[in-house]
C-alpha atoms as a PDB file:
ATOM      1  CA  UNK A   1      15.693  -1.664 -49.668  1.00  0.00           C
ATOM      2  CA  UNK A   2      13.151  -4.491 -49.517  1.00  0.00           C
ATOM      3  CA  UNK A   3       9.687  -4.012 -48.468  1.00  0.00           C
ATOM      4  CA  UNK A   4      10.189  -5.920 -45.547  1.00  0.00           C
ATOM      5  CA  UNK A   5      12.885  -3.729 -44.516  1.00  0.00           C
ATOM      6  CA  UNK A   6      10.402  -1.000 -45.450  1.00  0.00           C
ATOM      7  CA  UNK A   7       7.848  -2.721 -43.595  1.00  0.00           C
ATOM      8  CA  UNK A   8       9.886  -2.998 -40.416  1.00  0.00           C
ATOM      9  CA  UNK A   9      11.249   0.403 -40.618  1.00  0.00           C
ATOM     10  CA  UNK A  10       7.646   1.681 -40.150  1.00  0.00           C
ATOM     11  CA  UNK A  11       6.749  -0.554 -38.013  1.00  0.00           C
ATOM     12  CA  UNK A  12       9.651   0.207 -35.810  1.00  0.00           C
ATOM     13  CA  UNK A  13       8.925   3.857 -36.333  1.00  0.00           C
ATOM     14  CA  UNK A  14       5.482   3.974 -35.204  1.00  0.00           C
ATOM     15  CA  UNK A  15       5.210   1.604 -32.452  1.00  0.00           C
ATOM     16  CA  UNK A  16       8.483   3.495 -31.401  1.00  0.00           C
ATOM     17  CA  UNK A  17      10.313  -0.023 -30.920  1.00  0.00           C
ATOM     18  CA  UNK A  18      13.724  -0.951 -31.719  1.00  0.00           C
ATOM     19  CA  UNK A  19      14.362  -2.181 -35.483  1.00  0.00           C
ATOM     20  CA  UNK A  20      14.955  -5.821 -34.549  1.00  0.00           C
ATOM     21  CA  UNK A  21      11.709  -6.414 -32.743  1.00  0.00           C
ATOM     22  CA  UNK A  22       9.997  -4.731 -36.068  1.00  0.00           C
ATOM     23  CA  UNK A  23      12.018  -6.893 -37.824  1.00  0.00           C
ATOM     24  CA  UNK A  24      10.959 -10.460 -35.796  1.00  0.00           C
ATOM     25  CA  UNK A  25       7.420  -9.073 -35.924  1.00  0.00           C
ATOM     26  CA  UNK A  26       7.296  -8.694 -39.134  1.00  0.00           C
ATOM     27  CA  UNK A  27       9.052 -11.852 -39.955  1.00  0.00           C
ATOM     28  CA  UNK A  28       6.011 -13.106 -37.854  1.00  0.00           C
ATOM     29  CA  UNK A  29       3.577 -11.839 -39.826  1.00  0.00           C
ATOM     30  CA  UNK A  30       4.450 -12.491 -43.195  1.00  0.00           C
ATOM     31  CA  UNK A  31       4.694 -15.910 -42.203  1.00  0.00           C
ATOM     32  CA  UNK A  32       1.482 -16.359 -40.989  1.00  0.00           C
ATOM     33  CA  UNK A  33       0.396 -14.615 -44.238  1.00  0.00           C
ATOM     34  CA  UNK A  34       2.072 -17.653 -45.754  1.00  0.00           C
ATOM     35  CA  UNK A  35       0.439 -20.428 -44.196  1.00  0.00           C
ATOM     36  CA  UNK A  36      -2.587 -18.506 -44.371  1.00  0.00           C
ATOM     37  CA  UNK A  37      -3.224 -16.696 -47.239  1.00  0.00           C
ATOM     38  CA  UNK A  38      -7.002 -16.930 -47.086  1.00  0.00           C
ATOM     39  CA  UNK A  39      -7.291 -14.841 -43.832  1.00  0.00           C
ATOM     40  CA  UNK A  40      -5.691 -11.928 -46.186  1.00  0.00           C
ATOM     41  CA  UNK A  41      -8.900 -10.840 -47.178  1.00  0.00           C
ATOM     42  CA  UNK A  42     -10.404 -10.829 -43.673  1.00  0.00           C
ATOM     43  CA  UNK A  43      -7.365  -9.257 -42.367  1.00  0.00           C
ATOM     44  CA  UNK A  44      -7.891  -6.119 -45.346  1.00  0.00           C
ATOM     45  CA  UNK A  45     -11.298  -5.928 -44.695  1.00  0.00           C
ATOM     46  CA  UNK A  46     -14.557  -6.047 -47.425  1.00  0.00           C
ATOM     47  CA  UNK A  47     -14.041  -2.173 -48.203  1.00  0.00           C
ATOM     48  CA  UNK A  48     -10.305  -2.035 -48.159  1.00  0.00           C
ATOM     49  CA  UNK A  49      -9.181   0.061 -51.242  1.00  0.00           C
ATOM     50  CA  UNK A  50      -7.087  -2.762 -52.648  1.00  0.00           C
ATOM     51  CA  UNK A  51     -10.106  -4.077 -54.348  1.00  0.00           C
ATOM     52  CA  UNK A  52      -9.337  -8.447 -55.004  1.00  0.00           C
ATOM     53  CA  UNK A  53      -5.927  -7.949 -54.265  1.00  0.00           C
ATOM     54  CA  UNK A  54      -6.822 -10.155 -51.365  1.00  0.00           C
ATOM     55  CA  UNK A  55      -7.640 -12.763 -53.738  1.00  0.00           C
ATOM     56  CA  UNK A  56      -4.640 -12.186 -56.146  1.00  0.00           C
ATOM     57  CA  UNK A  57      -2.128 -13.018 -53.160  1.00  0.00           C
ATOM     58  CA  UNK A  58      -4.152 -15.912 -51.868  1.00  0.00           C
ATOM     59  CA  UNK A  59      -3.324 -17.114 -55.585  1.00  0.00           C
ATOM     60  CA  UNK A  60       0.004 -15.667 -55.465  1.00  0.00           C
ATOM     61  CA  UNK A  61       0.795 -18.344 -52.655  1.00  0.00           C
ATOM     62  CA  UNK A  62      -1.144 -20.863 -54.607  1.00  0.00           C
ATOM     63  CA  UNK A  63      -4.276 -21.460 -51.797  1.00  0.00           C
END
């Protein structure tokens, strides 16, 4: 399984909504992610336990 699909299985699972609106919101977010992969680090927050992996994906996406 992909983690998308992982993704929008929880997704689906805890905002108790049916798989294919997890799936379009998720689809939604990732692309935003995308196009904006210097809002990554805002969205994680300064203390989020990922350390720079904010940073490492804004590279990953080549911003």
């Amino acid at each position: 399984m992909a983690i998308q699909d992982q993704i929008a299985k929880m997704v689906a699972e805890r905002a108790g909504i049916d798989p294919d609106t997890a799936t379009k919101a998720v689809d939604a977010m990732l692309g935003f992610l995308k196009e904006n992969p210097d809002k990554v680090a805002e969205l994680l927050g300064d203390d989020s336990p990922l350390g720079d992996a904010a940073s490492k994906i804004t590279k990953l996406f080549g911003r």
